[in-house]
Protein backbone atom coordinates (compact mmCIF):
# COMPACT_ATOMS: atom_id res chain seq x y z
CA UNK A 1 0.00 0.00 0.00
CA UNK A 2 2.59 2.18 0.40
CA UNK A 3 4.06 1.29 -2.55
CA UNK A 4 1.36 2.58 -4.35
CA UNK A 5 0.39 5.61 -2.36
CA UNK A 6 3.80 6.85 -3.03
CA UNK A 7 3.72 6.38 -6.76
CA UNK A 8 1.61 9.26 -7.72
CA UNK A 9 2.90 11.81 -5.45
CA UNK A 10 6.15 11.08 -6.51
CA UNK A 11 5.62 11.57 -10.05
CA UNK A 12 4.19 15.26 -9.28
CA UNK A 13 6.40 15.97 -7.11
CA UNK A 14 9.47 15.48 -10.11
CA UNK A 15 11.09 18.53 -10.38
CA UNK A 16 11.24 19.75 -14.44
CA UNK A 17 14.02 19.36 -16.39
CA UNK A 18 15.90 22.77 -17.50
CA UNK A 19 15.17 22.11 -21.60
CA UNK A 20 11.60 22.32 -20.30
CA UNK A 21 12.05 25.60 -18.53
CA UNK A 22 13.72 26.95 -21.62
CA UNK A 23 10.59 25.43 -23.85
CA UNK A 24 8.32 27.19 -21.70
CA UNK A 25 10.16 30.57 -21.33
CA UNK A 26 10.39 30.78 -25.29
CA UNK A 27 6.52 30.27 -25.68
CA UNK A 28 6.39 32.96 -23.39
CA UNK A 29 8.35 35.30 -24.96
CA UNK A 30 6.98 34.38 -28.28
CA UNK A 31 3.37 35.15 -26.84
CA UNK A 32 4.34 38.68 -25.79
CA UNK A 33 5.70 39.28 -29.09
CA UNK A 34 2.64 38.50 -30.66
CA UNK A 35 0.25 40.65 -28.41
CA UNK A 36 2.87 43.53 -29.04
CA UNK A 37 2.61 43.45 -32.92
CA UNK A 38 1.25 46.89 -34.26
CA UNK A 39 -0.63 46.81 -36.96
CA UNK A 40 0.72 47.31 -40.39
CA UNK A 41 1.28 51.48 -41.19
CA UNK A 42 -0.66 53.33 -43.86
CA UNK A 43 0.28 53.80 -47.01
CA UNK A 44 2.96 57.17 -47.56
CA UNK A 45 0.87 60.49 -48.34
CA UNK A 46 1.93 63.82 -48.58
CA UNK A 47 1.13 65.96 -45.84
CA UNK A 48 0.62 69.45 -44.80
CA UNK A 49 4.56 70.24 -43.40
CA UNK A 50 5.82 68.51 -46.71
CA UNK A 51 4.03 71.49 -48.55
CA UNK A 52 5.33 73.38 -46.28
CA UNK A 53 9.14 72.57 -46.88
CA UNK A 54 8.52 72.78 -50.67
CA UNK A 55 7.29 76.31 -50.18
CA UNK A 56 9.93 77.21 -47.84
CA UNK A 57 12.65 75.89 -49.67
CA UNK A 58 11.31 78.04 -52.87
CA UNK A 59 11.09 81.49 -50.50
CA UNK A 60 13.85 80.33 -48.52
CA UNK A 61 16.45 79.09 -51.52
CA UNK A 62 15.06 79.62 -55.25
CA UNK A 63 13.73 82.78 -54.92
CA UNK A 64 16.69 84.91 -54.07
CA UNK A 65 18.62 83.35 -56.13
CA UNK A 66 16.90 84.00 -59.18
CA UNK A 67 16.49 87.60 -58.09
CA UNK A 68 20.20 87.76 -57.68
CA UNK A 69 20.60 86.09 -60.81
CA UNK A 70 18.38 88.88 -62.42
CA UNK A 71 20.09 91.55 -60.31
CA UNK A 72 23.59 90.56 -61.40
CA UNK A 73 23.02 89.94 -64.92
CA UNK A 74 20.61 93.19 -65.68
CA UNK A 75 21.12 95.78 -63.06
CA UNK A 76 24.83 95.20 -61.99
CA UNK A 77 27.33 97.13 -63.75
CA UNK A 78 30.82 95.95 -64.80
CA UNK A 79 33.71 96.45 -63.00
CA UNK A 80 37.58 97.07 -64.45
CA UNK A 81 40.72 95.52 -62.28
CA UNK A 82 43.81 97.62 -61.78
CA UNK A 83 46.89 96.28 -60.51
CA UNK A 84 50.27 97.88 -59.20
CA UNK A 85 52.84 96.79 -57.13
CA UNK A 86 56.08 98.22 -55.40
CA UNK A 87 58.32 98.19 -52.51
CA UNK A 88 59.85 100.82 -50.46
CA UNK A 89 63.77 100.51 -51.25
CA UNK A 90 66.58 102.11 -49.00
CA UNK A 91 69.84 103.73 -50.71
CA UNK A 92 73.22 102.35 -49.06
CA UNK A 93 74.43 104.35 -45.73
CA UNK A 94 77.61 105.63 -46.04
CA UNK A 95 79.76 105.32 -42.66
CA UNK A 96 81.12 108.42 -41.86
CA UNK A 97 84.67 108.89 -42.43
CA UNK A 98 85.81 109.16 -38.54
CA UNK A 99 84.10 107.04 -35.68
CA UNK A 100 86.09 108.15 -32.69
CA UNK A 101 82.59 107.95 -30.89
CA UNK A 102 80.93 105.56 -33.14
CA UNK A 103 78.33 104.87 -30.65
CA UNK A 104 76.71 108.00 -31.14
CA UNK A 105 76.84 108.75 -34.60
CA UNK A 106 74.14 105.80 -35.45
CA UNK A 107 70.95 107.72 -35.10
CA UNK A 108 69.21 106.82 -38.22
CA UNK A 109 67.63 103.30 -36.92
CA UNK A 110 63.88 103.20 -37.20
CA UNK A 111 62.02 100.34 -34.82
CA UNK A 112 59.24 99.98 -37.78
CA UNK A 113 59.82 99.37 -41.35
CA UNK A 114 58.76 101.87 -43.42
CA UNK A 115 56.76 99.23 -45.92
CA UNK A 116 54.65 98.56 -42.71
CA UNK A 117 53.95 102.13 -42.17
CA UNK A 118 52.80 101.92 -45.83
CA UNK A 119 50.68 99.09 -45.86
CA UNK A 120 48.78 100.17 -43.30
CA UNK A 121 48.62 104.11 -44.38
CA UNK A 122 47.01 102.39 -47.77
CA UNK A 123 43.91 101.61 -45.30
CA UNK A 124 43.90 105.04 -43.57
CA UNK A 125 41.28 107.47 -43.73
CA UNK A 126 44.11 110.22 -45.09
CA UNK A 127 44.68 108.56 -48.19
CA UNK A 128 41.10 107.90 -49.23
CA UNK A 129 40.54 111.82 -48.58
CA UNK A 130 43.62 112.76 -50.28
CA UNK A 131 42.50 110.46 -53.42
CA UNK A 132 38.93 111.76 -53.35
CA UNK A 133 40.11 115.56 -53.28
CA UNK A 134 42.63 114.66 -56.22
CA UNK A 135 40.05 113.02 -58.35
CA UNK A 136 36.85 113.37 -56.97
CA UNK A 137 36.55 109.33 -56.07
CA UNK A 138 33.01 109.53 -55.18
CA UNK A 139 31.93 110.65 -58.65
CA UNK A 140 33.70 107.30 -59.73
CA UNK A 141 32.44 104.89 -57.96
CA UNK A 142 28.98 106.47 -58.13
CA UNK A 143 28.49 106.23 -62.18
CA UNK A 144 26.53 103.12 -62.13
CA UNK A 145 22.63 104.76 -61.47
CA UNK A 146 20.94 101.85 -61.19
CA UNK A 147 23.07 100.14 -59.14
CA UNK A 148 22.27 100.74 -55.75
CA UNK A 149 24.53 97.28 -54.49
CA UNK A 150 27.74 97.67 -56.23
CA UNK A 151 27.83 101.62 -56.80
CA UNK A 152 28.87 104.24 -53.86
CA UNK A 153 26.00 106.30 -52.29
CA UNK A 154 27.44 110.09 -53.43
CA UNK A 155 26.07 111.44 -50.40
CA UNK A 156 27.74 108.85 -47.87
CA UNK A 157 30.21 110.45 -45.40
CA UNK A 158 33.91 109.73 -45.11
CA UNK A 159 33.39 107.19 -43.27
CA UNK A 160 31.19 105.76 -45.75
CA UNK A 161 33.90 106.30 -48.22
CA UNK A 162 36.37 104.60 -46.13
CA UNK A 163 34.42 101.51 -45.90
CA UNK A 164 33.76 101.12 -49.69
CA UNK A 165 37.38 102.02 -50.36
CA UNK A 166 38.35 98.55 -48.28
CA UNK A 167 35.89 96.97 -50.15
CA UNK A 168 36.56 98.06 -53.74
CA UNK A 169 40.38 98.14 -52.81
CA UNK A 170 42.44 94.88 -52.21
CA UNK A 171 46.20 94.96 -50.82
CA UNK A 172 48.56 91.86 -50.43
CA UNK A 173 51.78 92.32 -48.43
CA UNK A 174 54.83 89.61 -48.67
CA UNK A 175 56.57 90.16 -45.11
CA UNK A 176 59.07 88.00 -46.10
CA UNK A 177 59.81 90.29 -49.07
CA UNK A 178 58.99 93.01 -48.71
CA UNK A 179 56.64 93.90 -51.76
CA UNK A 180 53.02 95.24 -52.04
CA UNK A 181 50.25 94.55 -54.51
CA UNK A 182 47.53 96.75 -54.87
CA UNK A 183 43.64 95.84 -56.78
CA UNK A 184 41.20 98.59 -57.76
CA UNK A 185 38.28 98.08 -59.10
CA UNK A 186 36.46 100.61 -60.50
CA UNK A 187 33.65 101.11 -63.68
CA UNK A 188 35.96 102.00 -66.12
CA UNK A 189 39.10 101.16 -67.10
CA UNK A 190 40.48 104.73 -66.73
CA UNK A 191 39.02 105.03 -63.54
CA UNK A 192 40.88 102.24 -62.11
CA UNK A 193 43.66 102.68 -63.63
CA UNK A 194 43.79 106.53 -62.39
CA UNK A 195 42.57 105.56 -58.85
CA UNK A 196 45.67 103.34 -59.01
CA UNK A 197 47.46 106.19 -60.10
CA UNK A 198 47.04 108.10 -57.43
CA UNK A 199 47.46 106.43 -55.07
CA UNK A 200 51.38 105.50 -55.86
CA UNK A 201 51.70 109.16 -56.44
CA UNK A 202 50.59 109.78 -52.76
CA UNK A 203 52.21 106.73 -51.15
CA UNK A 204 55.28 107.75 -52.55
CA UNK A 205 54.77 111.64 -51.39
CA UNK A 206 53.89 109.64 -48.18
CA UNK A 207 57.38 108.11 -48.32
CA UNK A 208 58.86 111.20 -49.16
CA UNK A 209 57.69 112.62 -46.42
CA UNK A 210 59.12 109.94 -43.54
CA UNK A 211 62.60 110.30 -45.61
CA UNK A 212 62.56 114.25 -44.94
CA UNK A 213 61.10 113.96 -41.60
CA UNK A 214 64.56 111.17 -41.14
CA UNK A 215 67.09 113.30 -42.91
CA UNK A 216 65.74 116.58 -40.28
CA UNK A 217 66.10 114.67 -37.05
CA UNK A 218 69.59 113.03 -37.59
CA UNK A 219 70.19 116.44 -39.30
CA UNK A 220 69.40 118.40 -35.87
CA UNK A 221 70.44 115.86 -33.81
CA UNK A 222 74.32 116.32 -35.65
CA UNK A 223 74.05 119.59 -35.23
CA UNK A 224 73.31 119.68 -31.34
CA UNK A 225 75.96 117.62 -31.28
CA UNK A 226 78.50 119.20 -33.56
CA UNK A 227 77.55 122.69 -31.42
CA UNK A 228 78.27 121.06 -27.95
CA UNK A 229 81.47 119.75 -29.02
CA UNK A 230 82.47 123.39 -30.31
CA UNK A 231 81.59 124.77 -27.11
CA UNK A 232 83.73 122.24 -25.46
CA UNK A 233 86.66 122.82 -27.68
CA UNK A 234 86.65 126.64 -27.18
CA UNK A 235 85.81 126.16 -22.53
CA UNK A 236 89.29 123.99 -23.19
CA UNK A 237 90.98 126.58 -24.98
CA UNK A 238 89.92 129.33 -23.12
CA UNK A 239 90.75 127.84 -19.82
CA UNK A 240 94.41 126.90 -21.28
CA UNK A 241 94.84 130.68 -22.40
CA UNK A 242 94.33 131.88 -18.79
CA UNK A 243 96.35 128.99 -17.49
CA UNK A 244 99.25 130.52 -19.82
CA UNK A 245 98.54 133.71 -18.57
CA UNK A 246 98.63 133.41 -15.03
CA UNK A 247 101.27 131.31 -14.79
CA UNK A 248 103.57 133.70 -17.32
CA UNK A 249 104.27 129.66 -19.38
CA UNK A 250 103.54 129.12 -22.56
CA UNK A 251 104.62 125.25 -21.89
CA UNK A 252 105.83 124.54 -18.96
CA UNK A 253 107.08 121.08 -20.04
CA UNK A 254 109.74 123.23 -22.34
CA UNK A 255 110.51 125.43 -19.28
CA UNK A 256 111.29 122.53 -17.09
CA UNK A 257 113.22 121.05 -20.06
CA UNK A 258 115.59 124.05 -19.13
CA UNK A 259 115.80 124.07 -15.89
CA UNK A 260 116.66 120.34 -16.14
CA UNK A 261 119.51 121.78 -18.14
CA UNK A 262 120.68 124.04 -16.27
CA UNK A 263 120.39 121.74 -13.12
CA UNK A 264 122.69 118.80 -15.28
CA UNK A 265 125.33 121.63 -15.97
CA UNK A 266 126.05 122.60 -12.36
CA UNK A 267 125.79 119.04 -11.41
CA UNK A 268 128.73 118.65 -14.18
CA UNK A 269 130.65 121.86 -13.04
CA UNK A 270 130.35 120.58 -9.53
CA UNK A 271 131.97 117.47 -10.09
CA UNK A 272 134.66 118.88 -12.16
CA UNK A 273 135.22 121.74 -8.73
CA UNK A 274 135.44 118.85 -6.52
CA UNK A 275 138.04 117.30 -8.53
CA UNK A 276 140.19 120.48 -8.88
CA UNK A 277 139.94 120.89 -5.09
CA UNK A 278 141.03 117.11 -4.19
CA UNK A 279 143.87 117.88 -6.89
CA UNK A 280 144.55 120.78 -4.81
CA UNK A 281 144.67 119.66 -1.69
CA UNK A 282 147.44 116.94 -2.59
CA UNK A 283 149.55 119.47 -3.95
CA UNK A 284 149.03 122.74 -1.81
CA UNK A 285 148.41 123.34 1.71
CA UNK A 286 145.29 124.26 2.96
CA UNK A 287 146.01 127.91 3.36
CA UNK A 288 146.46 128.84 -0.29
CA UNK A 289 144.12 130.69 -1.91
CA UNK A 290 143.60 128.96 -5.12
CA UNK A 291 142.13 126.53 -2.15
CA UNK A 292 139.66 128.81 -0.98
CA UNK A 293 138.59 130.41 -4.10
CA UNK A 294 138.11 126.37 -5.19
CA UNK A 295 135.63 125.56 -2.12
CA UNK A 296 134.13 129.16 -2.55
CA UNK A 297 133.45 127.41 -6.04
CA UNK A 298 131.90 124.78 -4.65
CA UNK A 299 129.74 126.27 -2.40
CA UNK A 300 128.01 128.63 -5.08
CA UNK A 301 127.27 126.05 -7.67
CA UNK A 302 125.79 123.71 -5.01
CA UNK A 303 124.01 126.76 -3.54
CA UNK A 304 122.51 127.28 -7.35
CA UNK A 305 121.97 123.49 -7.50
CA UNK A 306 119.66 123.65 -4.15
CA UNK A 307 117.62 126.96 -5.68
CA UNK A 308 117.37 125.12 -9.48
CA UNK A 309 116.06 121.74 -7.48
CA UNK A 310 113.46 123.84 -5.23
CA UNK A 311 112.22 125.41 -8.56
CA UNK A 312 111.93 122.25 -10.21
CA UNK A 313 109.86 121.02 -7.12
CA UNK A 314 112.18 119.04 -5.38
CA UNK A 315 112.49 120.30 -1.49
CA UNK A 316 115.48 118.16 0.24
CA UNK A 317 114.34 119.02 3.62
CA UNK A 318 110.65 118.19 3.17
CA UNK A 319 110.74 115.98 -0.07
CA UNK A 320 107.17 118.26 -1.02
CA UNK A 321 106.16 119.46 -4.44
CA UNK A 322 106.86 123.07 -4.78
CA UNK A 323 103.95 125.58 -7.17
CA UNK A 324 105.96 124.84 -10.04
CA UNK A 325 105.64 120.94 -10.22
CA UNK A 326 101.36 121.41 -9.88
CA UNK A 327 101.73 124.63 -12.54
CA UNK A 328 102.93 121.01 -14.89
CA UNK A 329 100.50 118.52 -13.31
CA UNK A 330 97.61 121.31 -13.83
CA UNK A 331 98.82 121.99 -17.63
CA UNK A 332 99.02 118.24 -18.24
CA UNK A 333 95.26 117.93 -16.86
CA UNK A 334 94.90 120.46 -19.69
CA UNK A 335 96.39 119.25 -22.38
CA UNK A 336 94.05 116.01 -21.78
CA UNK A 337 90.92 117.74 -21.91
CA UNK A 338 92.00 119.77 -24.88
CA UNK A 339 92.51 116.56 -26.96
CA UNK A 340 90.11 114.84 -26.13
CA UNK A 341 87.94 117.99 -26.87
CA UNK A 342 89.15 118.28 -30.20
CA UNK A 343 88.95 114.66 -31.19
CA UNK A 344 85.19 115.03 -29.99
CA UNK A 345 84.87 118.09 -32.83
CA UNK A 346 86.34 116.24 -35.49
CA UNK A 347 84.24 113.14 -34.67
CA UNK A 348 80.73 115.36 -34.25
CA UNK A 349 81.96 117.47 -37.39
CA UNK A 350 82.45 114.32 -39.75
CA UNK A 351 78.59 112.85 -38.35
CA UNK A 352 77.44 116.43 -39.02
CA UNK A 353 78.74 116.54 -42.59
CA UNK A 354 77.85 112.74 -43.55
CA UNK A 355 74.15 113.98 -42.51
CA UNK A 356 73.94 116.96 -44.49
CA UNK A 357 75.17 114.66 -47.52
CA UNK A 358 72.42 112.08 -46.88
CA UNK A 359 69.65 114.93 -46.56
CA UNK A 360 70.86 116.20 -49.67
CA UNK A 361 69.70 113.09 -51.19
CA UNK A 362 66.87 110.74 -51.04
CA UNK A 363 67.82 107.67 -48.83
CA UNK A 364 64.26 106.21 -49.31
CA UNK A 365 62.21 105.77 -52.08
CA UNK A 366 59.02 103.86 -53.69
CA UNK A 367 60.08 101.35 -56.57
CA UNK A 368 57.07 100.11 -58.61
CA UNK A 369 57.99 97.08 -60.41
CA UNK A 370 54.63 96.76 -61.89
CA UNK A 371 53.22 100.05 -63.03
CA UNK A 372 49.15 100.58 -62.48
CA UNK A 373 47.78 98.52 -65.46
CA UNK A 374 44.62 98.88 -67.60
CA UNK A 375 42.34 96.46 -68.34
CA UNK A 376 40.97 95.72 -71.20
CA UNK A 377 37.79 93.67 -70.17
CA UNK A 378 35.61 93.49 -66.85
CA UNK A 379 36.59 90.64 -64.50
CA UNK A 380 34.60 91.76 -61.56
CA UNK A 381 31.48 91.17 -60.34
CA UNK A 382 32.23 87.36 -60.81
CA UNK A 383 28.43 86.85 -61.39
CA UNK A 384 28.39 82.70 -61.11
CA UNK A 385 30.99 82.38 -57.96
CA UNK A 386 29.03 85.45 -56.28
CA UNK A 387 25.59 83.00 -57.25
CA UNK A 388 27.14 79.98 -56.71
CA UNK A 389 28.01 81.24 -52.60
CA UNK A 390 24.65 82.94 -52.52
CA UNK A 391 22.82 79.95 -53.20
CA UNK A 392 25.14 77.04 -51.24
CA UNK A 393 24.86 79.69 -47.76
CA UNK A 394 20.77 79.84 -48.41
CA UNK A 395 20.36 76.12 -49.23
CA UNK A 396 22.57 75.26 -45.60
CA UNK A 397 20.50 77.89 -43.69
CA UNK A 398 17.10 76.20 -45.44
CA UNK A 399 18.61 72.91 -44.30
CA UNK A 400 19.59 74.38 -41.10
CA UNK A 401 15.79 75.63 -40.58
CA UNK A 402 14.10 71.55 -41.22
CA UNK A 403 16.57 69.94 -39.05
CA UNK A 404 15.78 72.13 -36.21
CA UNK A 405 11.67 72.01 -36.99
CA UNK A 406 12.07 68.02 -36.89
CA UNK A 407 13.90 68.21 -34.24
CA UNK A 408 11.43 70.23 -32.15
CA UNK A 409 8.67 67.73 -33.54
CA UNK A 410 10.49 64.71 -32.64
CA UNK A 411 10.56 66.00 -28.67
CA UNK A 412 7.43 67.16 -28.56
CA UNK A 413 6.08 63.74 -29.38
CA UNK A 414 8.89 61.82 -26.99
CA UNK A 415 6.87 64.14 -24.50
């Protein structure tokens, strides 16, 4: 009985196998699959927003472009290229003949180059006033009528001017080089070439101009110093002169020459005294008088030997420098500043005249190696690049405008 009792219960009680569990976990799944199915979508159709596009993509995109196509082929007016190019050369510097004080003779360095002054001046407000007074540039770039976009406004201010000058008016500058190309566009050939014109004529006045305003300064500054080292030279004379005159010398290095003379010959006569009174004295006695007239001999020259040594400076008691010996050291002092004095003048007088030669000619100049040039069609508007941009900027802004309406769309509907 037990036997059977426990047959049943056992058999429910048989735990499932794990391919089972997998069986039944895939019917599952494949249930909730196939209450999640959608139904199938509708058929494409054109809506309302994909009018919408269409339309906005013909305001947005075709539209201005064929009015800009119109504009450009029937209203805007031709425009003439002229091109010119130069370069601001310098003429050698000649060093100046004597550079005793070469450090301050170079005072013709500039700390910008002069083609950099230029290139920017060609941008300036002063140059498109200058050209406009010379040749009336509004009147030129206001011929077209009917061209309100391309043509110049003939009432616009200066500032106006200026702003239509950078736009009609291209400049390319080689660092490297050194060399400047100018574009002007105008609506004629003669115009453009006569703008073009002008403006070398002015750049080069404009040159002309920072040469002078270089030759003046290390002109002046030459001067100044050519004048200071005058008035040095004559303060050294002039104190030399009274030197001379209070101390009744002319040179006291000659004067002391003499005395030096003088003070060797009585050291010779001495000796030779000496020797005729030891002579003496082994041949006389003591009491002759050829004796004492020979030691009376002696005394006197060494008497004028003790006066000639004070005078040269030379005290044997006190071993001090008399007036005489500072009288040579003060002269000497003299004689220094006196040299170097003049060797200042002829240094400041050789900058002075080497700057007067360069001011006397031109050091700078402009050298065009293409001269403004005349064309002899119109290059400019370039109608198809000009429609070409036009219509590539509008077509990315139309794009720009669906992305971010779909992308608005597309939130609101996650919301």
């Amino acid at each position: 009985m037990n036997t059977q009792a426990d047959g049943p219960s056992a058999t429910l009680k048989k735990p499932r196998s794990k391919r089972q569990r997998a069986l039944e976990q895939k019917r599952l799944r494949e249930k909730q699959i196939e209450a999640a199915i959608l139904p199938p979508a509708e058929p494409a159709r054109v809506r309302g927003r994909h009018w919408a596009m269409v339309l906005g993509f013909v305001l947005v995109v075709c539209l201005p472009v064929v009015i800009a196509g119109w504009y450009l082929t029937a209203r805007a007016a031709d425009q003439f290229a002229s091109f010119a190019g130069f370069t601001v050369r310098q003429a050698t510097q000649t060093a100046p003949a004597v550079e005793i004080l070469g450090g301050l003779t170079d005072i013709s360095g500039t700390s910008t180059a002069d083609t950099d002054i230029l290139y920017n001046f060609l941008f300036s407000q002063e140059l498109v006033r200058a050209v406009d007074d010379r040749i009336d540039l509004r009147a030129m770039w206001s011929l077209p009528r009917n061209d309100p976009v391309f043509a110049f406004d003939p009432d616009g201010t200066i500032e106006d001017l200026v702003h239509y000058w950078r736009r009609m008016t291209t400049v390319s500058y080689d660092s490297g080089t050194g060399l400047l190309e100018v574009r002007v566009l105008a609506f004629t050939a003669e115009n453009a070439q006569r703008i073009n014109q002008t403006l070398f004529e002015i750049s080069t006045e404009t040159v002309n101009d920072l040469n002078a305003v270089a030759r003046s300064d290390a002109t002046r500054y030459a001067a100044e110093d050519l004048q200071n080292a005058l008035d040095r030279l004559k303060d050294a004379r002039t104190t030399l002169t009274a030197f001379r005159n209070d101390n009744r010398l002319v040179d006291p290095n000659s004067a002391i020459q003499g005395q030096v003379g003088i003070l060797n010959t009585l050291q010779a006569q001495l000796a030779e005294a000496l020797i005729e009174l030891d002579l003496l004295g082994e041949t006389t006695r003591n009491s002759d008088p050829r004796v004492t007239q020979a030691r009376r001999k002696i005394e006197v020259i060494r008497t004028r030997i003790e006066d000639e040594r004070n005078s040269l400076g030379f005290n044997d008691n006190t071993g001090e420098a008399s007036a005489f010996a500072t009288i040579v050291g003060e002269y000497e002092g003299l004689i220094v500043d006196l040299e170097f004095a003049e060797q200042s003048y002829t240094s400041a007088l050789s900058t002075y005249d080497s700057a007067v030669a360069d001011a006397n000619r031109q050091s700078r100049y402009l050298a065009a190696y293409l001269g403004p040039t005349i064309a002899e069609r119109a290059e400019y508007p370039r109608r198809a690049v000009l429609l070409g941009l036009l219509a590539l900027f509008l077509i990315l802004g139309w794009a720009l405008l669906v992305l971010g309406y779909y992308s608005l769309k597309d939130r609101q509907a996650r919301l």
